[in-house]
Protein backbone atom coordinates (compact mmCIF):
# COMPACT_ATOMS: atom_id res chain seq x y z
CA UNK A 1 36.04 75.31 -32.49
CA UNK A 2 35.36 72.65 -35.24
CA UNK A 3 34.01 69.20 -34.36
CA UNK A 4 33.26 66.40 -36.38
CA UNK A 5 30.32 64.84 -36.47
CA UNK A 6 28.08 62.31 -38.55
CA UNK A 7 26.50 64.98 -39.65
CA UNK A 8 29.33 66.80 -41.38
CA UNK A 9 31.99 64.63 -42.23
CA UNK A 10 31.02 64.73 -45.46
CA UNK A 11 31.94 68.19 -46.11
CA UNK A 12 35.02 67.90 -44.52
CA UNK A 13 35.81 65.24 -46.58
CA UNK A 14 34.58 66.88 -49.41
CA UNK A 15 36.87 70.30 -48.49
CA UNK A 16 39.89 68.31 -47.58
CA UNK A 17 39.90 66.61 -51.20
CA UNK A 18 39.05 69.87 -53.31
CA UNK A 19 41.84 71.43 -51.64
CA UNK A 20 43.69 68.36 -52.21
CA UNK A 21 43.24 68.17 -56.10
CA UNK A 22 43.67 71.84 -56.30
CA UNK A 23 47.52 71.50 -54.31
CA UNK A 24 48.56 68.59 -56.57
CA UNK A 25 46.83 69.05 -59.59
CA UNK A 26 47.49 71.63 -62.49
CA UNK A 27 44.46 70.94 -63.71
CA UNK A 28 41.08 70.29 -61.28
CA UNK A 29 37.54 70.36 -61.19
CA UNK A 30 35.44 73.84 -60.11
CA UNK A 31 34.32 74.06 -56.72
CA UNK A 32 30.90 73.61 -58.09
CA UNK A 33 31.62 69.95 -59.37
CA UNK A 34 32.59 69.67 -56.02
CA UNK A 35 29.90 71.08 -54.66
CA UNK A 36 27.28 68.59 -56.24
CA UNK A 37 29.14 65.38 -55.83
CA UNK A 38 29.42 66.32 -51.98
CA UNK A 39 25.65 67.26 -52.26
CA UNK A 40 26.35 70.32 -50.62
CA UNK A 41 25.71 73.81 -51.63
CA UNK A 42 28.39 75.76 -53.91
CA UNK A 43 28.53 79.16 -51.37
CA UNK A 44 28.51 76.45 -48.22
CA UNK A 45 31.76 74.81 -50.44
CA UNK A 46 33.21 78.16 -50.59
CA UNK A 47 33.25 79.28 -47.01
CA UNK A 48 34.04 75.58 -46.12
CA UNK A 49 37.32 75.79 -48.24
CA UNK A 50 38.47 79.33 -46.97
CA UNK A 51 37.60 77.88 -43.32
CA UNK A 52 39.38 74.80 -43.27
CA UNK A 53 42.45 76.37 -44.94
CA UNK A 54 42.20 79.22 -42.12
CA UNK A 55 41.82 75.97 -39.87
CA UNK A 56 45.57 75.00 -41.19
CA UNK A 57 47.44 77.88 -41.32
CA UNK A 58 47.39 77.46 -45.25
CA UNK A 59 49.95 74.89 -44.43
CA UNK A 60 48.83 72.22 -47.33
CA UNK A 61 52.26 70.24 -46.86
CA UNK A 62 52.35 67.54 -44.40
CA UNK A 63 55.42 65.66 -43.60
CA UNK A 64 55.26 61.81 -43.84
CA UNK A 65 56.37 61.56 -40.08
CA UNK A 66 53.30 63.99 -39.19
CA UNK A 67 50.97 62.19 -41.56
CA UNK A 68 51.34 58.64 -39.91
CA UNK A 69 51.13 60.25 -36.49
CA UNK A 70 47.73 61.20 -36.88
CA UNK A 71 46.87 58.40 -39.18
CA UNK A 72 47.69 56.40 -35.92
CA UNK A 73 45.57 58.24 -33.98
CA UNK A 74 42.41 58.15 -35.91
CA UNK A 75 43.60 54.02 -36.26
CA UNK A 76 43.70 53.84 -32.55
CA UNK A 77 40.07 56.00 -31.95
CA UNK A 78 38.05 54.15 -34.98
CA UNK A 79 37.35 50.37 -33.94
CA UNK A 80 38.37 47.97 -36.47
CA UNK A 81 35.77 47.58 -39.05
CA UNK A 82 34.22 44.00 -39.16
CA UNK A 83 32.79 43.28 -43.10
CA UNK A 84 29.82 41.12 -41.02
CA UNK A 85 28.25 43.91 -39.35
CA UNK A 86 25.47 46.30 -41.02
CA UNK A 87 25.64 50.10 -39.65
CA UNK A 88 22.02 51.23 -39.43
């Protein structure tokens, strides 16, 4: 089971974009460049990449009817974000 956390959405985020780039693009950066603008380790970037696209079936494609689905969903769960207020 995979849950995020504060503690690792940056690698998620850092996964999901790397195998992102590497759908779209031709031409993209090594997972190593990756690796140390996520600040996370290049073998840790590896077996994040070949996890999360286990995690999705390998299915990189997702329809625009699917995408705002869950973009609702995370809109709905993540209270509006107020420009005022400092996180600590």
């Amino acid at each position: 089971e995979f849950q995020i956390s504060e503690l690792n959405v940056h690698r998620l985020t850092v996964t999901a974009v790397m195998i992102a780039a590497k759908f779209f693009d031709d031409h993209y950066f090594s997972n190593a460049y990756y690796a140390k603008v996520g600040g996370v380790p290049p073998r840790e970037v590896n077996l994040l990449e070949a996890y999360f696209l286990n995690l999705i079936n390998w299915q990189m494609y997702v329809a625009p009817e699917e995408f705002a689905l869950y973009r609702d969903h995370v809109l709905r769960a993540v209270p509006a974000a107020d420009p005022t207020c400092e996180r600590g």
